[in-house]
PDB file of N, CA and C in Angstrom:
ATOM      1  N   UNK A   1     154.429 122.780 153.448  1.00  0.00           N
ATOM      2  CA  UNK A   1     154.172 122.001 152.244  1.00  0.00           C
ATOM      3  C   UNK A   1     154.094 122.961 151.068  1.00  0.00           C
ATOM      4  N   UNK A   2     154.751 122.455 149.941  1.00  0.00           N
ATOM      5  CA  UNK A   2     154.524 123.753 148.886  1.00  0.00           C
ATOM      6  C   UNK A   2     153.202 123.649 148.041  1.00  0.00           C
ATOM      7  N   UNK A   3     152.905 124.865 147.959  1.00  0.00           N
ATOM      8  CA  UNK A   3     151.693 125.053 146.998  1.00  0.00           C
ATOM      9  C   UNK A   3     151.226 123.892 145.886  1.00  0.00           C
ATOM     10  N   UNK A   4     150.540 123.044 145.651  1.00  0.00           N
ATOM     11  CA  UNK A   4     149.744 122.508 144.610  1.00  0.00           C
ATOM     12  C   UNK A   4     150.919 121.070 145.086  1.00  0.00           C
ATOM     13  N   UNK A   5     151.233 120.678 146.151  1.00  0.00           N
ATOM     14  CA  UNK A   5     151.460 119.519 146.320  1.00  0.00           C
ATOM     15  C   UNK A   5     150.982 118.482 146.879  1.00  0.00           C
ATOM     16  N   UNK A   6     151.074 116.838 146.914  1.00  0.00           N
ATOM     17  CA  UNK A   6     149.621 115.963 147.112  1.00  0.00           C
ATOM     18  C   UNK A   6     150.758 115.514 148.760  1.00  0.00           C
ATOM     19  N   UNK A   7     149.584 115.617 149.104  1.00  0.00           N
ATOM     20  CA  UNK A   7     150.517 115.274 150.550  1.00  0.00           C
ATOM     21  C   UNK A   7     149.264 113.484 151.071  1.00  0.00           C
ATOM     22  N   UNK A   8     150.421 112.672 151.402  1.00  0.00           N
ATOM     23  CA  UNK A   8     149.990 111.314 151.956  1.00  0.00           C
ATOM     24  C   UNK A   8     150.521 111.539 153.340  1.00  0.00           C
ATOM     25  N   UNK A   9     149.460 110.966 154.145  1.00  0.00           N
ATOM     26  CA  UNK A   9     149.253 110.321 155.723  1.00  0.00           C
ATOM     27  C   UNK A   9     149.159 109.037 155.586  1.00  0.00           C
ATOM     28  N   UNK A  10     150.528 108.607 156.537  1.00  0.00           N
ATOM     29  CA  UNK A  10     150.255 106.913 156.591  1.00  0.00           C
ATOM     30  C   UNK A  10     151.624 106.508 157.282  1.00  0.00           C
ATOM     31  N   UNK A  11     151.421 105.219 157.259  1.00  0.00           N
ATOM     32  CA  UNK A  11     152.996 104.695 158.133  1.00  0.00           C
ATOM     33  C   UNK A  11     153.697 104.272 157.352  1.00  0.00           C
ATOM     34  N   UNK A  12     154.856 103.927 157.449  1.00  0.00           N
ATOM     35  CA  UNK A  12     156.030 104.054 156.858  1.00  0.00           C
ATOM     36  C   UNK A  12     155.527 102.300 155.969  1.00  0.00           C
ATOM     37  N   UNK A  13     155.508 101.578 157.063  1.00  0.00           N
ATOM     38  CA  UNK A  13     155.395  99.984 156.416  1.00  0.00           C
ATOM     39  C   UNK A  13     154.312  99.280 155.919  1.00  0.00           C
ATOM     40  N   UNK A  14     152.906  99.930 156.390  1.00  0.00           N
ATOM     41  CA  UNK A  14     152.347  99.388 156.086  1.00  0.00           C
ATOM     42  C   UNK A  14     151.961  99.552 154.584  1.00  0.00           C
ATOM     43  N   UNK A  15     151.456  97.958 154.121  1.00  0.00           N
ATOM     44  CA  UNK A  15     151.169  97.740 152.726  1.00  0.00           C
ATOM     45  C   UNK A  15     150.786  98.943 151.300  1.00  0.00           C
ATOM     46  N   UNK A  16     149.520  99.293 152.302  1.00  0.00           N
ATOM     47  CA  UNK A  16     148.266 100.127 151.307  1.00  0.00           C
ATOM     48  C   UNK A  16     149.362 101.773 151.141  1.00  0.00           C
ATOM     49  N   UNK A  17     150.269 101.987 152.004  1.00  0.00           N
ATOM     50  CA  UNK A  17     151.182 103.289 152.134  1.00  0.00           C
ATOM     51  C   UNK A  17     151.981 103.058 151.190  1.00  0.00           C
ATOM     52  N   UNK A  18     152.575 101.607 151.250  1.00  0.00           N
ATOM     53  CA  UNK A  18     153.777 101.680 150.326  1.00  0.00           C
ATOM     54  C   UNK A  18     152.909 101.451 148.632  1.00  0.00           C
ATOM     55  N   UNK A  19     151.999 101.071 148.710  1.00  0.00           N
ATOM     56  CA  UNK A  19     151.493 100.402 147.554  1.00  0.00           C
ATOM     57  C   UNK A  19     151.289 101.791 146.630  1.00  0.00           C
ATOM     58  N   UNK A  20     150.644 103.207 147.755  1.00  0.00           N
ATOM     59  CA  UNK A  20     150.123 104.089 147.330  1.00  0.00           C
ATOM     60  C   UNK A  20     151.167 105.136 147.077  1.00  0.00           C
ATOM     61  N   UNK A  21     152.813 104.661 147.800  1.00  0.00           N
ATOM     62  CA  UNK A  21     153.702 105.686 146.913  1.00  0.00           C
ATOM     63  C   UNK A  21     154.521 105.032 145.810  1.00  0.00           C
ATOM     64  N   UNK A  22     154.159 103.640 145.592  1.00  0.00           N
ATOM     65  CA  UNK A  22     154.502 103.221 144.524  1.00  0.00           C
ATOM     66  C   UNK A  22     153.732 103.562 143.155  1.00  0.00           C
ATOM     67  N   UNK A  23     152.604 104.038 143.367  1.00  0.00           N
ATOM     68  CA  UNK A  23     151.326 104.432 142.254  1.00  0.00           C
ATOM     69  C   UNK A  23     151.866 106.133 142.099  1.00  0.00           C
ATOM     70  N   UNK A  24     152.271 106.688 142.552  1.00  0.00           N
ATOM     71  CA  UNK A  24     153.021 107.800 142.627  1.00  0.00           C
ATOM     72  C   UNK A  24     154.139 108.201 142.253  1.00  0.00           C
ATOM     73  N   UNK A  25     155.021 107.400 142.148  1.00  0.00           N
ATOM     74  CA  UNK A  25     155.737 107.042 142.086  1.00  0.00           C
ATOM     75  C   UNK A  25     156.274 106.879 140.302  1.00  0.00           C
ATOM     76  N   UNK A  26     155.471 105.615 140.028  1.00  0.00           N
ATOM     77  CA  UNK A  26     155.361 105.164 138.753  1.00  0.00           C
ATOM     78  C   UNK A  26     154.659 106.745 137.857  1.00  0.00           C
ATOM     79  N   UNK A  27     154.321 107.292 138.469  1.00  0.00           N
ATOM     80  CA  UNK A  27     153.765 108.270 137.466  1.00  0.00           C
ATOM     81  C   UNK A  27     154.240 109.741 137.345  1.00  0.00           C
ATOM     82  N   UNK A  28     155.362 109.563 138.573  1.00  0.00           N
ATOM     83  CA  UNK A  28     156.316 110.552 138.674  1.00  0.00           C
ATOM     84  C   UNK A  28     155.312 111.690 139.324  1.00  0.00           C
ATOM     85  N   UNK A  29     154.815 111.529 140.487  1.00  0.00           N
ATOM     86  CA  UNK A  29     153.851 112.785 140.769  1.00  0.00           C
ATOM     87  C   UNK A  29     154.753 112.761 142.117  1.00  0.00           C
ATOM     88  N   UNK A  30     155.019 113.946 142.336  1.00  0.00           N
ATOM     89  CA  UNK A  30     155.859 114.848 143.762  1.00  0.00           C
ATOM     90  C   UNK A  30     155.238 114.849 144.744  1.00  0.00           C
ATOM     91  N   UNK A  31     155.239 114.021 145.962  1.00  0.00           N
ATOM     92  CA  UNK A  31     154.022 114.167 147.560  1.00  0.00           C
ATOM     93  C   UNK A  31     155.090 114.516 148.501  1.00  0.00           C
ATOM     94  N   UNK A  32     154.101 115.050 149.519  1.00  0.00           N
ATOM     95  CA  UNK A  32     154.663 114.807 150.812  1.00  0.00           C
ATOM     96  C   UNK A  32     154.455 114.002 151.640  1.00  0.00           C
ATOM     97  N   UNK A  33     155.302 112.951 152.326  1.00  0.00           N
ATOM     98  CA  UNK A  33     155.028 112.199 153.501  1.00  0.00           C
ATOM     99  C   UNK A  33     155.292 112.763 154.604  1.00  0.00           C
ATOM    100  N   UNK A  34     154.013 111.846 154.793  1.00  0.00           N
ATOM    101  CA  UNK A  34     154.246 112.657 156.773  1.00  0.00           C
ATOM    102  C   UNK A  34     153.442 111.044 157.323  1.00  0.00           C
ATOM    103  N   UNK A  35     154.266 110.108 158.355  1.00  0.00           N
ATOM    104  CA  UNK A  35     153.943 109.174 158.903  1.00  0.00           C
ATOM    105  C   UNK A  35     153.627 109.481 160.169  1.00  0.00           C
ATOM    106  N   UNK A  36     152.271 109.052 160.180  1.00  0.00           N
ATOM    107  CA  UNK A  36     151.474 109.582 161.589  1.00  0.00           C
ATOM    108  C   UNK A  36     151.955 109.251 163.042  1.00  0.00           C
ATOM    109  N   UNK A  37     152.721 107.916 162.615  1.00  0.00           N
ATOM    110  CA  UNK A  37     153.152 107.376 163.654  1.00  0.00           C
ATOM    111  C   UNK A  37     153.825 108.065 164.703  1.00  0.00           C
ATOM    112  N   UNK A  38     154.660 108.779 163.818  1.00  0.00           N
ATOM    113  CA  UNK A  38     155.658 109.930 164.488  1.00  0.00           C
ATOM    114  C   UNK A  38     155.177 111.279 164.710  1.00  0.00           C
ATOM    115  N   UNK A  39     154.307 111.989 164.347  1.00  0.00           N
ATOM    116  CA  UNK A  39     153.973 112.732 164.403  1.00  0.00           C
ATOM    117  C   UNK A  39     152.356 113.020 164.957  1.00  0.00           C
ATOM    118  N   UNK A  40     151.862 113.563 166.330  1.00  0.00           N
ATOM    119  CA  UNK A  40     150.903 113.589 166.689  1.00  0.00           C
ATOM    120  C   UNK A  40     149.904 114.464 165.975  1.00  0.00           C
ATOM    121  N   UNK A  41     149.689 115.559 165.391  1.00  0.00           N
ATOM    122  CA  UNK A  41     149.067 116.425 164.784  1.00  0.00           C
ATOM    123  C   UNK A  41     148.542 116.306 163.633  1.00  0.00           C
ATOM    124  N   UNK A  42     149.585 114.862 162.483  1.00  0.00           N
ATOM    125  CA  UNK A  42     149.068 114.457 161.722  1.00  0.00           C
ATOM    126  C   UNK A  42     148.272 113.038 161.774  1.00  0.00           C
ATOM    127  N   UNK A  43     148.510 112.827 163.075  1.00  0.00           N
ATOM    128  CA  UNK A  43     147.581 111.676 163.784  1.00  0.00           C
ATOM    129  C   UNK A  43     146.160 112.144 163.766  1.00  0.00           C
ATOM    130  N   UNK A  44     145.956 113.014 164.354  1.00  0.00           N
ATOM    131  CA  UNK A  44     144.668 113.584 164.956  1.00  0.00           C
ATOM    132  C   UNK A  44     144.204 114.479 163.494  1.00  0.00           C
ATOM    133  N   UNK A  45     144.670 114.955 162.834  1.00  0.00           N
ATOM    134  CA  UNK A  45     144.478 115.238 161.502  1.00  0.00           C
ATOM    135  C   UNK A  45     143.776 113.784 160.171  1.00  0.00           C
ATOM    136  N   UNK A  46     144.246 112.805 160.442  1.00  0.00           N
ATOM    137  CA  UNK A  46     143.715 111.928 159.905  1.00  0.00           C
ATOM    138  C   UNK A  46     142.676 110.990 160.530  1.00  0.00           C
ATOM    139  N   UNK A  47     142.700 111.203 162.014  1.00  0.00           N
ATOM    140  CA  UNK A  47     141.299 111.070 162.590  1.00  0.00           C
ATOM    141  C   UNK A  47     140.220 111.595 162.126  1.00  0.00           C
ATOM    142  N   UNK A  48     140.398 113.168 162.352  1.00  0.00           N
ATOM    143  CA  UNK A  48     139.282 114.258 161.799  1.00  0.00           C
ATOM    144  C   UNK A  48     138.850 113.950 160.853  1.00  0.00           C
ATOM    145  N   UNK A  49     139.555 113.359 159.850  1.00  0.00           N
ATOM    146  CA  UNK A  49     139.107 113.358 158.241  1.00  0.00           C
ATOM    147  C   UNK A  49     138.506 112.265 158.112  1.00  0.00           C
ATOM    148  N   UNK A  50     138.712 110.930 158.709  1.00  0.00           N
ATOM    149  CA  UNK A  50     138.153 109.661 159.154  1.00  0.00           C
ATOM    150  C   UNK A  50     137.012 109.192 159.842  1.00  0.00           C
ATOM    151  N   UNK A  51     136.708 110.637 160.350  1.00  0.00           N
ATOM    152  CA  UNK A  51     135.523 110.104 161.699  1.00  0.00           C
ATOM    153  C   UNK A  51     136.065 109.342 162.697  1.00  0.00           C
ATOM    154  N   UNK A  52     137.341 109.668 163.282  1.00  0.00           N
ATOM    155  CA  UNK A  52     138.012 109.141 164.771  1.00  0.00           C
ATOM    156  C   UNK A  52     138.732 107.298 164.350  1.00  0.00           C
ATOM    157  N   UNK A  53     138.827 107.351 162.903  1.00  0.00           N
ATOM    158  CA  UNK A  53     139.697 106.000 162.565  1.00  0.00           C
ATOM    159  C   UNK A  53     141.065 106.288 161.632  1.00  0.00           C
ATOM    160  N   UNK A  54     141.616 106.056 161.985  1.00  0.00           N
ATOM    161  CA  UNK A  54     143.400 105.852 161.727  1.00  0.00           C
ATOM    162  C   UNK A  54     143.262 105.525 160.423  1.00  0.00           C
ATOM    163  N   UNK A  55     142.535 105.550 159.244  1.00  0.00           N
ATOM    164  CA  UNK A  55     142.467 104.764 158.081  1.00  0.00           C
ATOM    165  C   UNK A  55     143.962 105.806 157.087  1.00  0.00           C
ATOM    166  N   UNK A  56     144.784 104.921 156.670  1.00  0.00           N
ATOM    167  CA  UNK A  56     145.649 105.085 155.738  1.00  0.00           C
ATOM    168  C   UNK A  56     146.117 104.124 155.105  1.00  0.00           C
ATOM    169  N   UNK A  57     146.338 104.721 153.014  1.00  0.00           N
ATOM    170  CA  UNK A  57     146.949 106.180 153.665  1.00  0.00           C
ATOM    171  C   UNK A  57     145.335 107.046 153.202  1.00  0.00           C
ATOM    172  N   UNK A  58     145.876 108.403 153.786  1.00  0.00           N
ATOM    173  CA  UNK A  58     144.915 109.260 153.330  1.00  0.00           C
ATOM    174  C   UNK A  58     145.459 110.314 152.721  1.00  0.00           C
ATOM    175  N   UNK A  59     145.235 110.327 151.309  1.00  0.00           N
ATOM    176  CA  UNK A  59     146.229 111.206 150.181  1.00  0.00           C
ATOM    177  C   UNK A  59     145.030 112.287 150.010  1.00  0.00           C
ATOM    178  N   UNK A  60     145.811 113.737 150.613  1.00  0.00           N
ATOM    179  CA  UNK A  60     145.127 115.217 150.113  1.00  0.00           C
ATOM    180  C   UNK A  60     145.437 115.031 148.839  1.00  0.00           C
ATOM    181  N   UNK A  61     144.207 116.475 148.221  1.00  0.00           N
ATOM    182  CA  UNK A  61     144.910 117.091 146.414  1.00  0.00           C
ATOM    183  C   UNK A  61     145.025 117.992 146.651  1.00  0.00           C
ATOM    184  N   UNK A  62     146.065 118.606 146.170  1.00  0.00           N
ATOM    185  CA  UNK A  62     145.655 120.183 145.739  1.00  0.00           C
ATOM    186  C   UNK A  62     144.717 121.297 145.747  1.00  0.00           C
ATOM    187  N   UNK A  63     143.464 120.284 145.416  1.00  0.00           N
ATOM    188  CA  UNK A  63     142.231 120.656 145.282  1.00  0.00           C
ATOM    189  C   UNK A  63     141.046 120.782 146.686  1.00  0.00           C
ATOM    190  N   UNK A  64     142.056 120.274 147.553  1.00  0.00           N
ATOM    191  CA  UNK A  64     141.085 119.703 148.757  1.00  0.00           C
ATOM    192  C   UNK A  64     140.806 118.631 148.804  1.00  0.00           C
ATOM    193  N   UNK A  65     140.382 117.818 147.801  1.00  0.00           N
ATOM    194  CA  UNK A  65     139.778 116.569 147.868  1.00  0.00           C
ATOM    195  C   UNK A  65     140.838 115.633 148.499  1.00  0.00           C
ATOM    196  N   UNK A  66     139.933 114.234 149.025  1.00  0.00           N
ATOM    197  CA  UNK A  66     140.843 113.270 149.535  1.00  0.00           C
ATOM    198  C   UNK A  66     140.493 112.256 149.375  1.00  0.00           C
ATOM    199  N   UNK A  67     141.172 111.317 148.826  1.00  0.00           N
ATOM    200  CA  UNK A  67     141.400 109.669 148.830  1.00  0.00           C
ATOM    201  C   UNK A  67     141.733 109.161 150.448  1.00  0.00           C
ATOM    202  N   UNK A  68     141.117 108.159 150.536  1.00  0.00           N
ATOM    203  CA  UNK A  68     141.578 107.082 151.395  1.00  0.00           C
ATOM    204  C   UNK A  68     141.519 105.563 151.563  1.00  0.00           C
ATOM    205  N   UNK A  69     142.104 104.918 151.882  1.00  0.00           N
ATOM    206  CA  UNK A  69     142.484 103.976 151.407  1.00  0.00           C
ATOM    207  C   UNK A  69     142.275 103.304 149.961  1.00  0.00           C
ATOM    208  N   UNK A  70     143.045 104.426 148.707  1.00  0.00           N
ATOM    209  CA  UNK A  70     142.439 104.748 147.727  1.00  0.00           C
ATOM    210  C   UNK A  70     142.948 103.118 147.365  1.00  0.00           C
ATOM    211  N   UNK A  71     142.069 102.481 146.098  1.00  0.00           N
ATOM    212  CA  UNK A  71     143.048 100.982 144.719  1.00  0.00           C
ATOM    213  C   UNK A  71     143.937 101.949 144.245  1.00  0.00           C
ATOM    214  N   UNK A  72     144.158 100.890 143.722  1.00  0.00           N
ATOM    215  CA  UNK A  72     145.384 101.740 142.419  1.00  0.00           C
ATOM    216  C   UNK A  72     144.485 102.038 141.209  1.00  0.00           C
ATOM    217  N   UNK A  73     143.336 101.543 141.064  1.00  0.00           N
ATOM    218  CA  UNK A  73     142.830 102.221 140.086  1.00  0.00           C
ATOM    219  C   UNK A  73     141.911 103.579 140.495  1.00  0.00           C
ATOM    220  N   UNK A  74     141.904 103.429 141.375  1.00  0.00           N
ATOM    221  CA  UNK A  74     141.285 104.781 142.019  1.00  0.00           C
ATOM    222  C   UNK A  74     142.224 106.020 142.314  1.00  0.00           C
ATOM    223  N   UNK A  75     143.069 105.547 142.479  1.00  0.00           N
ATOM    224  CA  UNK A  75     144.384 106.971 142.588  1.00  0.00           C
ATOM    225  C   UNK A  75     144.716 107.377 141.391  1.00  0.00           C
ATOM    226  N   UNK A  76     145.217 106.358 140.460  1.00  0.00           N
ATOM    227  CA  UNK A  76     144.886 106.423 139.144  1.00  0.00           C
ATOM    228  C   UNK A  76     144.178 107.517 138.285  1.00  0.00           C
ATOM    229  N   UNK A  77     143.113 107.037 138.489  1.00  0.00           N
ATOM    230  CA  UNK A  77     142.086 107.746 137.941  1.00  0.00           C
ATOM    231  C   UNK A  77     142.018 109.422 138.386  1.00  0.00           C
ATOM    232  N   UNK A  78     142.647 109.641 139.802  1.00  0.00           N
ATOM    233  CA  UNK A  78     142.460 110.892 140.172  1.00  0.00           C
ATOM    234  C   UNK A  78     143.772 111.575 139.941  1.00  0.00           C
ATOM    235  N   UNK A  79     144.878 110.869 139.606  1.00  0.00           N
ATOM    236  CA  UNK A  79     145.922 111.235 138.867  1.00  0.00           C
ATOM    237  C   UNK A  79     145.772 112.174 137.668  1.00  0.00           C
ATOM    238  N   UNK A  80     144.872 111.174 137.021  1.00  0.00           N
ATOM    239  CA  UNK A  80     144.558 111.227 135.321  1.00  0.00           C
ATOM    240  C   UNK A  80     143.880 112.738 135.078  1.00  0.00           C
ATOM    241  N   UNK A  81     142.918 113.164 136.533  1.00  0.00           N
ATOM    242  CA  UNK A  81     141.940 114.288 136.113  1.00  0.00           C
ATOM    243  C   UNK A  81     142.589 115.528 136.826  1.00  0.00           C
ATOM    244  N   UNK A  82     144.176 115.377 137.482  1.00  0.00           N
ATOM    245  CA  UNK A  82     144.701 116.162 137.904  1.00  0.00           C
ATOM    246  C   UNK A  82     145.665 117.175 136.817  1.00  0.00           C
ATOM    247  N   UNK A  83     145.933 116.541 136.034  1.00  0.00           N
ATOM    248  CA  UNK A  83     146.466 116.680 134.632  1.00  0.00           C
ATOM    249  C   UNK A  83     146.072 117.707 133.391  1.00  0.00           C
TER     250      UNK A  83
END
């Protein structure tokens, strides 16, 4: 993953994933996907961060910090202070 990029965990179809690279999207911010489905390591990676629940998506920052199952005004907002 390159340096200072927001990387999302989540599945390809479901709602709150697509909703959350559409908020991304619209604001022109660069992520990485990685759908857990397919990939075991980022399965068990979004467990860890969950307390042993599948919750996505779950969007890293740059910063460390993490959203999960962020609104759109909540991604938003962490957009805004990334800036």
């Amino acid at each position: 993953m390159p340096d200072g990029m927001i990387r999302v965990y989540g599945v390809t179809r479901y709602p709150d994933c697509v909703r959350a690279k559409q908020v991304l999207a619209k604001h022109l911010v660069q992520y990485d996907w990685t759908d857990i489905s397919n990939e075991e390591k980022a399965r068990a990676y979004v467990e860890q961060v969950n307390r042993g629940n599948r919750s996505v998506p779950t969007i890293v920052f740059p910063d460390g910090s993490v959203l999960v199952e962020p609104s759109n005004a909540e991604l938003e907002k962490k957009l805004a202070n990334l800036k």
